[in-house]
N, C-alpha and C. Protein backbone atom coordinates (compact mmCIF):
# COMPACT_ATOMS: atom_id res chain seq x y z
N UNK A 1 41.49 168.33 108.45
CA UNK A 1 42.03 169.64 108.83
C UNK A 1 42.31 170.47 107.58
N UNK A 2 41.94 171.70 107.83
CA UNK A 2 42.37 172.71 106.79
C UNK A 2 43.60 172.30 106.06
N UNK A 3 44.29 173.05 105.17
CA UNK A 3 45.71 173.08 104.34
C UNK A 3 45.81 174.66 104.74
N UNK A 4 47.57 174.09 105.45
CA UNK A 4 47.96 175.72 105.92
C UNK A 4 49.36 175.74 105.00
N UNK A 5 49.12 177.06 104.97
CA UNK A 5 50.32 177.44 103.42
C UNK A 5 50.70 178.09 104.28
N UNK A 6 52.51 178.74 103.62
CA UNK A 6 52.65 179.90 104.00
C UNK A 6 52.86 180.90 103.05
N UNK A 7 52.52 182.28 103.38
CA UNK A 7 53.54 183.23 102.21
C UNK A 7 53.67 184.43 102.67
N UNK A 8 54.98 185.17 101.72
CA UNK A 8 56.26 185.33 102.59
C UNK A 8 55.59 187.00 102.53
N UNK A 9 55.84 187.28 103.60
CA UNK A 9 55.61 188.91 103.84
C UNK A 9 56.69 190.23 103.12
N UNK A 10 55.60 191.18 102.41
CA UNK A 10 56.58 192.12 102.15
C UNK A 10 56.22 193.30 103.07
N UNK A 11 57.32 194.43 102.78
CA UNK A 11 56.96 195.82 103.48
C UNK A 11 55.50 196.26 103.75
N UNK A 12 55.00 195.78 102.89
CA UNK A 12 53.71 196.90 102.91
C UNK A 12 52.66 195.79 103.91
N UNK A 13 53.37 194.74 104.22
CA UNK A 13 52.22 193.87 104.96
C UNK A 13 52.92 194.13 106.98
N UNK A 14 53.93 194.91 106.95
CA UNK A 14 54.28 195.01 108.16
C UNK A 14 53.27 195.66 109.09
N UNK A 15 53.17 196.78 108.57
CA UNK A 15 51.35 197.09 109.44
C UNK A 15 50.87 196.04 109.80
N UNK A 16 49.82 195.15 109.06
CA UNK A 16 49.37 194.47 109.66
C UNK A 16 49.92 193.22 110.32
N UNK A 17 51.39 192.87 110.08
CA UNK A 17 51.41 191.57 111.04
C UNK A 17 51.97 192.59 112.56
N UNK A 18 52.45 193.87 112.38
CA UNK A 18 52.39 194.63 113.80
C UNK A 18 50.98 194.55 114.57
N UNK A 19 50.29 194.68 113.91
CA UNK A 19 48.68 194.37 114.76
C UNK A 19 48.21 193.21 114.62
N UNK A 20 48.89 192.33 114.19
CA UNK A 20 48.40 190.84 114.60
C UNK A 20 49.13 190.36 115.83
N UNK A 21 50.79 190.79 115.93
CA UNK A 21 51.67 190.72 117.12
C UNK A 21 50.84 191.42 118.09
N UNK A 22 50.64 192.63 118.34
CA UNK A 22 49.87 192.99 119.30
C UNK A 22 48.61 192.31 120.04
N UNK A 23 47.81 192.18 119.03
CA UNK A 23 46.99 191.18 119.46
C UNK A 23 46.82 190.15 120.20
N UNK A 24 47.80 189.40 119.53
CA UNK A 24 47.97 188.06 119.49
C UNK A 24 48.62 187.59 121.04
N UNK A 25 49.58 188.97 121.42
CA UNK A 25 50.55 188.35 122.81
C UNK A 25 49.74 189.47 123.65
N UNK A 26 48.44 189.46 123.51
CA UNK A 26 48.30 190.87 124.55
C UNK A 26 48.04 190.01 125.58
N UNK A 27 47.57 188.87 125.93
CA UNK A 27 47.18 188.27 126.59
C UNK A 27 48.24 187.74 127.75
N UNK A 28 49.40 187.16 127.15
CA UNK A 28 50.82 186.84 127.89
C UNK A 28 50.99 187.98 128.25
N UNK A 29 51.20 189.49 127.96
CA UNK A 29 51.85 190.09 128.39
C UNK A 29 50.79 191.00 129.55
N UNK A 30 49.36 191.03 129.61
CA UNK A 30 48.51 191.39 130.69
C UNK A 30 48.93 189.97 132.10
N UNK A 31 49.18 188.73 131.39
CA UNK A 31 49.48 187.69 132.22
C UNK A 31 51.10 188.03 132.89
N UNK A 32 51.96 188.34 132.36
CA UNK A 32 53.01 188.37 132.75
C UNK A 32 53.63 189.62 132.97
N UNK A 33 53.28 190.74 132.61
CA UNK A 33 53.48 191.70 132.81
C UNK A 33 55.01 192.07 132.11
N UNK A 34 55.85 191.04 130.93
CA UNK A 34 56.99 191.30 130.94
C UNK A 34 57.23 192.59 129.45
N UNK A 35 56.71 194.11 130.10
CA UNK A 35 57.17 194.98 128.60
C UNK A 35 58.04 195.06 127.88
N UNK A 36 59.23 194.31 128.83
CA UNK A 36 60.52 194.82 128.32
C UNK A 36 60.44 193.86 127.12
N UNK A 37 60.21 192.37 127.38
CA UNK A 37 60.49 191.76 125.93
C UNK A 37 59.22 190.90 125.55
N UNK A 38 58.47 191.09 125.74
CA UNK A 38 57.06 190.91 125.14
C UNK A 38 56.75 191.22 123.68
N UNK A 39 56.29 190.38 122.75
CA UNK A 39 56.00 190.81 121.39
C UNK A 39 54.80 191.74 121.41
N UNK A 40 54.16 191.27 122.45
CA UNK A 40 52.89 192.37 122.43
C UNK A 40 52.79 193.83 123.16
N UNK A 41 54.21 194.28 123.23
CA UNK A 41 54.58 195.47 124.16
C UNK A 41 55.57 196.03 122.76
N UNK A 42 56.02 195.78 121.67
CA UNK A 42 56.46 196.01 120.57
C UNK A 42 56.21 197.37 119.81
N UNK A 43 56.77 198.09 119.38
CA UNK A 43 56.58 199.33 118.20
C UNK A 43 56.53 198.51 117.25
N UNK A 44 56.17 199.07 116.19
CA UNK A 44 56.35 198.68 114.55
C UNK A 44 57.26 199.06 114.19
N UNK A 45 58.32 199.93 114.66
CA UNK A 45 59.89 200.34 114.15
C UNK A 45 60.68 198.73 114.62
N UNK A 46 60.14 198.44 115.64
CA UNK A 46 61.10 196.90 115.82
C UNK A 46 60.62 195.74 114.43
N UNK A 47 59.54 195.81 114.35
CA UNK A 47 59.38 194.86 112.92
C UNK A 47 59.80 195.24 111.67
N UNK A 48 59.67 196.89 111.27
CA UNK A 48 60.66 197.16 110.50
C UNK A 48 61.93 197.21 110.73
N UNK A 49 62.36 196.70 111.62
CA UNK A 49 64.04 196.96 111.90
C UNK A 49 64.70 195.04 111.57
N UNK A 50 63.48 194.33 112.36
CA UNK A 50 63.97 193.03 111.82
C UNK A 50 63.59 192.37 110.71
N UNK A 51 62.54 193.00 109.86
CA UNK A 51 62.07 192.99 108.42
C UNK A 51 63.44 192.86 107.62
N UNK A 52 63.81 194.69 107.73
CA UNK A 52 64.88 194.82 107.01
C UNK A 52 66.51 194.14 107.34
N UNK A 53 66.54 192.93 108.45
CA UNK A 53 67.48 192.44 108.02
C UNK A 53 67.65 191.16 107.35
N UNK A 54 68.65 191.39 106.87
CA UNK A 54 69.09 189.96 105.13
C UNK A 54 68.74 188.57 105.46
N UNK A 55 68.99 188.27 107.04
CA UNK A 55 68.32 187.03 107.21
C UNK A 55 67.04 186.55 107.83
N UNK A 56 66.29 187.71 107.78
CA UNK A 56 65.11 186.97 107.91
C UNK A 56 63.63 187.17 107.40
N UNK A 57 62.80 186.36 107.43
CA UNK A 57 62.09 186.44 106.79
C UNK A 57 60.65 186.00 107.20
N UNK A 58 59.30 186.94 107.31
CA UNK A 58 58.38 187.20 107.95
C UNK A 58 57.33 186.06 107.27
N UNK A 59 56.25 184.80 107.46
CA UNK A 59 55.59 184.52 106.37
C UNK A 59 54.13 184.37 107.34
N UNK A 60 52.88 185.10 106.59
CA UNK A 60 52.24 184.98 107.43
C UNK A 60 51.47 183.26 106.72
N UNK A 61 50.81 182.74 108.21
CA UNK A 61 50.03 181.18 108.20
C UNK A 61 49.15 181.45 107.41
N UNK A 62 48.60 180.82 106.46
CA UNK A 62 47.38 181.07 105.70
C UNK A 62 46.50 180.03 105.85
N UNK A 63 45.03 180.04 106.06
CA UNK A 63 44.61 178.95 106.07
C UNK A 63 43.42 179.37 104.87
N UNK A 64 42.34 179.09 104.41
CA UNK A 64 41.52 179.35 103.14
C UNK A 64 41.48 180.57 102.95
N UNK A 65 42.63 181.32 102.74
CA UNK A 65 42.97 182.58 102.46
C UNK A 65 42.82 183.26 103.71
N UNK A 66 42.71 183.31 104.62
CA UNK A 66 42.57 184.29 105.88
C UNK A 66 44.27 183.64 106.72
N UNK A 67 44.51 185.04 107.33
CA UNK A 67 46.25 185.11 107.38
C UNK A 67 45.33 184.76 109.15
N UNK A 68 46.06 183.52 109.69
CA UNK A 68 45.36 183.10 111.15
C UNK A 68 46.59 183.59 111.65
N UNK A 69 47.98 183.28 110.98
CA UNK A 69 49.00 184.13 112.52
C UNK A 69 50.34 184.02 111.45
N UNK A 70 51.40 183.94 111.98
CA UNK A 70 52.98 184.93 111.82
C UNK A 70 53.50 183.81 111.78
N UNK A 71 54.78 183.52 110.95
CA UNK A 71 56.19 182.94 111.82
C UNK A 71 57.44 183.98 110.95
N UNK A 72 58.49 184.24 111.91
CA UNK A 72 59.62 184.69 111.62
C UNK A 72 60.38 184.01 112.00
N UNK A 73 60.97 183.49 110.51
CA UNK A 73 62.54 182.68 110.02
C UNK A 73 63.38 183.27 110.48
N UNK A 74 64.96 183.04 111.22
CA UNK A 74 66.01 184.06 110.67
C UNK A 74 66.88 182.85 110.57
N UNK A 75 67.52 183.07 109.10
CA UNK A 75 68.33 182.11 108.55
C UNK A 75 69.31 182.44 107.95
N UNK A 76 70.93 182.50 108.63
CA UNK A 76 72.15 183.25 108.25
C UNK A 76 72.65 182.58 106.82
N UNK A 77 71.97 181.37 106.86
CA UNK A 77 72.41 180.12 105.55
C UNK A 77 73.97 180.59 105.70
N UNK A 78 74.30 180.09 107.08
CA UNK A 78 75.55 179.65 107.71
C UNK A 78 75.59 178.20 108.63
N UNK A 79 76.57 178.43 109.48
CA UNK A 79 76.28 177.53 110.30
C UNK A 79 75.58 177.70 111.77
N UNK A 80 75.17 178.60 111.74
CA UNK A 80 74.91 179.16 113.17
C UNK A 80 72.92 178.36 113.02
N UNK A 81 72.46 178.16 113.88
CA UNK A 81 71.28 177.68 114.08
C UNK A 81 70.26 178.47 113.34
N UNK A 82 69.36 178.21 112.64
CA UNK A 82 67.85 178.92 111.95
C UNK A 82 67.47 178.95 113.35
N UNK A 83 66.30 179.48 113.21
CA UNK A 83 65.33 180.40 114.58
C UNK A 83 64.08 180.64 114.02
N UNK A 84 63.36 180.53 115.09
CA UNK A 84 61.70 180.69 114.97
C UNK A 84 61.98 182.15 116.31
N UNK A 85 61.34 182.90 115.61
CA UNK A 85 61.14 184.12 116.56
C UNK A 85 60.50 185.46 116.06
N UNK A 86 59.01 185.73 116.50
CA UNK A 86 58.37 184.75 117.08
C UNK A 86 57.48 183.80 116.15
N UNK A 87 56.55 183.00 116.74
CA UNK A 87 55.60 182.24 116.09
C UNK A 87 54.06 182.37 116.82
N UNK A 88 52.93 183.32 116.24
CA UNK A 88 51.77 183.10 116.84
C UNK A 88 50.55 183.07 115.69
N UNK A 89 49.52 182.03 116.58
CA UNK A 89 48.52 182.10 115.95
C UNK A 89 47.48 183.03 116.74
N UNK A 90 46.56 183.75 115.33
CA UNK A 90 45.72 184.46 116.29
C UNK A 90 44.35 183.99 117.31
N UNK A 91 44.06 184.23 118.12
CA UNK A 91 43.28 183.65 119.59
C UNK A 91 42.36 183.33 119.00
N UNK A 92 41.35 182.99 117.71
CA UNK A 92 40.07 182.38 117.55
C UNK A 92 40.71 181.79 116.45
N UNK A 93 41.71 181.19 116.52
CA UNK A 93 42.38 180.43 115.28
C UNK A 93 43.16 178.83 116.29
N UNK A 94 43.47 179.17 117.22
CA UNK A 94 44.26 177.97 118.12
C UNK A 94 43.41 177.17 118.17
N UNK A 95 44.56 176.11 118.59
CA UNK A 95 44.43 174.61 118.75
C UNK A 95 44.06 173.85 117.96
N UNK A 96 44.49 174.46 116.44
CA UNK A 96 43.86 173.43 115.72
C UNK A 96 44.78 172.98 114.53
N UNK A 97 46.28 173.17 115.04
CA UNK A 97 47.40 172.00 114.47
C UNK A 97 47.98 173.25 113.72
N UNK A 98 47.10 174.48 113.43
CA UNK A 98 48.10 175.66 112.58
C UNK A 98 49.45 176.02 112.90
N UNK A 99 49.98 175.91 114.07
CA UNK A 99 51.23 176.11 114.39
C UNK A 99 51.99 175.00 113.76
N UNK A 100 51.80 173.53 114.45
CA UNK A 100 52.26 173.08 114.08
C UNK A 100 52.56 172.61 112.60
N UNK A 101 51.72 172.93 112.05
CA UNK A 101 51.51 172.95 110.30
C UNK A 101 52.64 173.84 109.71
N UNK A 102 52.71 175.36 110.68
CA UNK A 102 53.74 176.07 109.87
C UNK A 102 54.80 175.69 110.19
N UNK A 103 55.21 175.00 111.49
CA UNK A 103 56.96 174.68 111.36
C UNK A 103 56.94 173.32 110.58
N UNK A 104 56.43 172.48 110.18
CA UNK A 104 56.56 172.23 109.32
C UNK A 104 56.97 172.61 107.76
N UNK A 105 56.10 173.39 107.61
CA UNK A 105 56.13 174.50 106.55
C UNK A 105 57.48 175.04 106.19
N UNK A 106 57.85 176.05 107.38
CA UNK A 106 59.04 176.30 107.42
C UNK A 106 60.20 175.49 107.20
N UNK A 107 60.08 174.37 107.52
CA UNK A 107 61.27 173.62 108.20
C UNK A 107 61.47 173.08 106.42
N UNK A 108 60.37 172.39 105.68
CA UNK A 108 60.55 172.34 104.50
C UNK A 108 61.24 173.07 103.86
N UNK A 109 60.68 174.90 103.47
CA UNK A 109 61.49 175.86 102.78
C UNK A 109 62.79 175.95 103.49
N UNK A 110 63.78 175.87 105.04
CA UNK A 110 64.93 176.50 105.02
C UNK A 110 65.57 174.85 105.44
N UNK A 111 65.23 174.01 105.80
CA UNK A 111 65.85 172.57 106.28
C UNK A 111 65.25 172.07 107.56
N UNK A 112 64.81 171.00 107.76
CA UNK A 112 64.34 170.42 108.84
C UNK A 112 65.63 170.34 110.10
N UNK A 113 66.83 170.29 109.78
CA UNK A 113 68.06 170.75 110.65
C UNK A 113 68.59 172.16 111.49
N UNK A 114 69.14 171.74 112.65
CA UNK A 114 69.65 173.05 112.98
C UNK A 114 68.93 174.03 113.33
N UNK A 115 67.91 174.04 113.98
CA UNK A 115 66.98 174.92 114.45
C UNK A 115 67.04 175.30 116.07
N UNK A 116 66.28 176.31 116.64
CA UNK A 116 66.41 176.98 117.78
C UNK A 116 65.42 177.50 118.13
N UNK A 117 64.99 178.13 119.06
CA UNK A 117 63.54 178.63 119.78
C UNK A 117 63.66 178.87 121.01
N UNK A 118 62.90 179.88 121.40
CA UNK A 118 62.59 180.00 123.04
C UNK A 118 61.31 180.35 123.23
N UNK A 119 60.97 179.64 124.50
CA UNK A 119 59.31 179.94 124.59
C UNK A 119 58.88 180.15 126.44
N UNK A 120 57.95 180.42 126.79
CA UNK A 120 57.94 180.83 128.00
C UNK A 120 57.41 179.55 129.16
N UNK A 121 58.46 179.04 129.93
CA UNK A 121 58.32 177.89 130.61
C UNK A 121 56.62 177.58 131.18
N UNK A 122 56.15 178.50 131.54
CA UNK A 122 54.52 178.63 131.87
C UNK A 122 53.61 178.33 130.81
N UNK A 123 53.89 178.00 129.90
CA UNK A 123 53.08 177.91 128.84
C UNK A 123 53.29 176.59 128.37
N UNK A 124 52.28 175.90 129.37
CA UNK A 124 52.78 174.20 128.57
C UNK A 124 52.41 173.64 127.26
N UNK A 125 51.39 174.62 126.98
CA UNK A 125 50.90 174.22 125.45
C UNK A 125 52.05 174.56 124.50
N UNK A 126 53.14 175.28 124.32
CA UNK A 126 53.76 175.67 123.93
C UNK A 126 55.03 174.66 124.12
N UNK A 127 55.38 174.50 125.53
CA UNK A 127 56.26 173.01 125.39
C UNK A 127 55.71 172.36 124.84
N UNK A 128 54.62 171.30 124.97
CA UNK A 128 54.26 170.22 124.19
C UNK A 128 53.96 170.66 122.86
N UNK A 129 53.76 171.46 122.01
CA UNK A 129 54.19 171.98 120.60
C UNK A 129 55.13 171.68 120.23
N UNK A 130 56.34 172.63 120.81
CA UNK A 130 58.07 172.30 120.63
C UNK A 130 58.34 170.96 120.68
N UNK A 131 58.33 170.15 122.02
CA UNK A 131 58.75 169.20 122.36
C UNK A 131 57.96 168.14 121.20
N UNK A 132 56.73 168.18 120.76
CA UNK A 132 55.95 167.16 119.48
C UNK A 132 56.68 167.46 117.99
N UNK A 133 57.24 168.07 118.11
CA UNK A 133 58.00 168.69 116.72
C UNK A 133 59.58 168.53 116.48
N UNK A 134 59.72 167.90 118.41
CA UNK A 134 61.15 167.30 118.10
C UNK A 134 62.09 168.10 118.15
N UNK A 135 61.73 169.52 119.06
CA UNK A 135 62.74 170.44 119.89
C UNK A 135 63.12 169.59 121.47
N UNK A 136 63.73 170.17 121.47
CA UNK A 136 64.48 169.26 123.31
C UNK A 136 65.20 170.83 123.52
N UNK A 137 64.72 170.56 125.32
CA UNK A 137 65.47 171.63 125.89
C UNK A 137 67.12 171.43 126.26
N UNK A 138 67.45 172.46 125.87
CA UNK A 138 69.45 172.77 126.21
C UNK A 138 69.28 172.89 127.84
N UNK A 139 68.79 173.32 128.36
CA UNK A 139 69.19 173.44 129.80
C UNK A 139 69.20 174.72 129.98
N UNK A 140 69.12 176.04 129.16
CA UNK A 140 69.51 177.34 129.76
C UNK A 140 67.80 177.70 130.27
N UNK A 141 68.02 178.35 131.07
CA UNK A 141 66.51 179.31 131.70
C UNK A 141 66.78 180.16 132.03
N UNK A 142 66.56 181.37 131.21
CA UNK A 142 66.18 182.50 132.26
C UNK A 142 64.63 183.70 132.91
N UNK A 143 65.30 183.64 134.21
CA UNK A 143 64.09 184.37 135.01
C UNK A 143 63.88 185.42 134.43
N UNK A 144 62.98 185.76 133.98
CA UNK A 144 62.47 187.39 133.37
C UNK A 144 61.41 188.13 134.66
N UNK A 145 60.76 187.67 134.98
CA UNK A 145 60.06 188.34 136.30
C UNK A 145 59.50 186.86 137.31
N UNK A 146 59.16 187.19 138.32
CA UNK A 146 58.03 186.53 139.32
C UNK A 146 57.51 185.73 138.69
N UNK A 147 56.62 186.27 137.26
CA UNK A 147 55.67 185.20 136.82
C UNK A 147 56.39 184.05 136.03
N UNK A 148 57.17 184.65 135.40
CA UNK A 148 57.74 184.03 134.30
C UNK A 148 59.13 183.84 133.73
N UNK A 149 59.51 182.00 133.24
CA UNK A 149 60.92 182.60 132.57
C UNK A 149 60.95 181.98 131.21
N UNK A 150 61.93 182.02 131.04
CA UNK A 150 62.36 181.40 129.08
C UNK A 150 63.16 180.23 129.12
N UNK A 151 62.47 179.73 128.32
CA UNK A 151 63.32 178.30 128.32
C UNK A 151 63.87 178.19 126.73
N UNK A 152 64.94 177.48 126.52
CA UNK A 152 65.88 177.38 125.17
C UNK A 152 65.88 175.77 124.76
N UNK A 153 65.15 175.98 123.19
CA UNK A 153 65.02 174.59 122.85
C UNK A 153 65.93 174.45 121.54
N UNK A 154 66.30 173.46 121.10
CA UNK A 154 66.89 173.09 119.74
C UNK A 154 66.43 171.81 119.16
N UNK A 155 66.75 172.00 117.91
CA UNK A 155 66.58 170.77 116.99
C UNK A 155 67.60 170.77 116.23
N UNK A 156 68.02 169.15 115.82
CA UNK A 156 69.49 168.50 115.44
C UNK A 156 68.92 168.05 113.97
C-alpha cells in the first residue's frame, strides 16, 4: 500500500479543500437530502470560520503527492475530547486503507487518547472504519431526516 502522509493546511489552501468537501459529500447529501448539516451543502465562509479557530487544524491526506482527501483535528489541548470533523476521502481514491492511514496519522501528531466522532448510522463502511480503529458507540443517536441519523463514537 501507498505511504499516506499528512500536511497541515494553510489559508490559501481553503479554496481547494472547500471543493474537495463539496465533492466529496455530494453524494450523501443527493442520498440523504440533509442541507442543513451536510458537508457537501457547505459555503466556504464555514471553512474559513472553522480554519480560523485556535483549535483546529485542517491536514489534507497525501498519498504520492496528490491530496486524495481532508481530515479536521479540533484539539482544545484541554481536557475535553479531540474530534475528527469531518474526515473524507475523495470518490476515486476509497477503499484503499487512506482513511484509515490518516487517523492514524492524526492520532500520532495530537495523542492516540480521548477522541470523538460522529458519522451517519447508514453508512456501514464508515462504522466498520470507526469501530476497526477502536471507536465504540456512546449510545446517543440522533434522527436528522427519514433517511438518516448520527451516531456518536469515542475513543479512551
Amino acid at each position: 500500500m501507498a505511504t499516506v502522509s499528512l500536511k497541515t493546511a494553510t489559508r490559501e489552501d481553503l479554496q481547494a479543500i472547500w471543493e474537495m468537501q463539496i465533492k466529496a459529500f455530494s453524494e450523501l447529501l443527493d442520498k440523504y437530502q440533509d442541507y442543513d448539516m451536510s458537508p457537501g451543502a457547505e459555503g466556504l465562509e464555514k471553512i474559513i470560520a472553522r480554519y480560523e479557530q485556535p483549535w483546529t487544524v485542517y491536514y489534507f491526506i497525501v498519498v504520492e503527492n496528490e491530496n486524495v482527501g481532508v481530515i479536521r483535528v479540533i484539539d482544545k489541548k484541554d481536557t475535553s475530547r479531540k474530534r475528527i470533523s469531518p474526515i473524507w476521502i475523495m470518490p476515486e481514491y476509497r477503499n484503499k486503507g487512506y482513511a484509515q492511514a490518516a487517523i492514524s496519522a492524526v492520532e500520532k501528531i495530537h495523542g492516540c487518547h480521548h477522541w470523538c466522532l460522529d458519522t451517519i448510522l447508514q453508512e456501514a463502511g464508515n462504522l466498520h472504519l470507526y469501530e476497526k480503529m477502536g471507536y465504540h458507540l456512546t449510545g446517543r443517536m440522533d434522527k436528522i431526516n427519514d433517511r438518516m441519523d448520527i451516531v456518536f463514537y469515542e475513543k479512551d
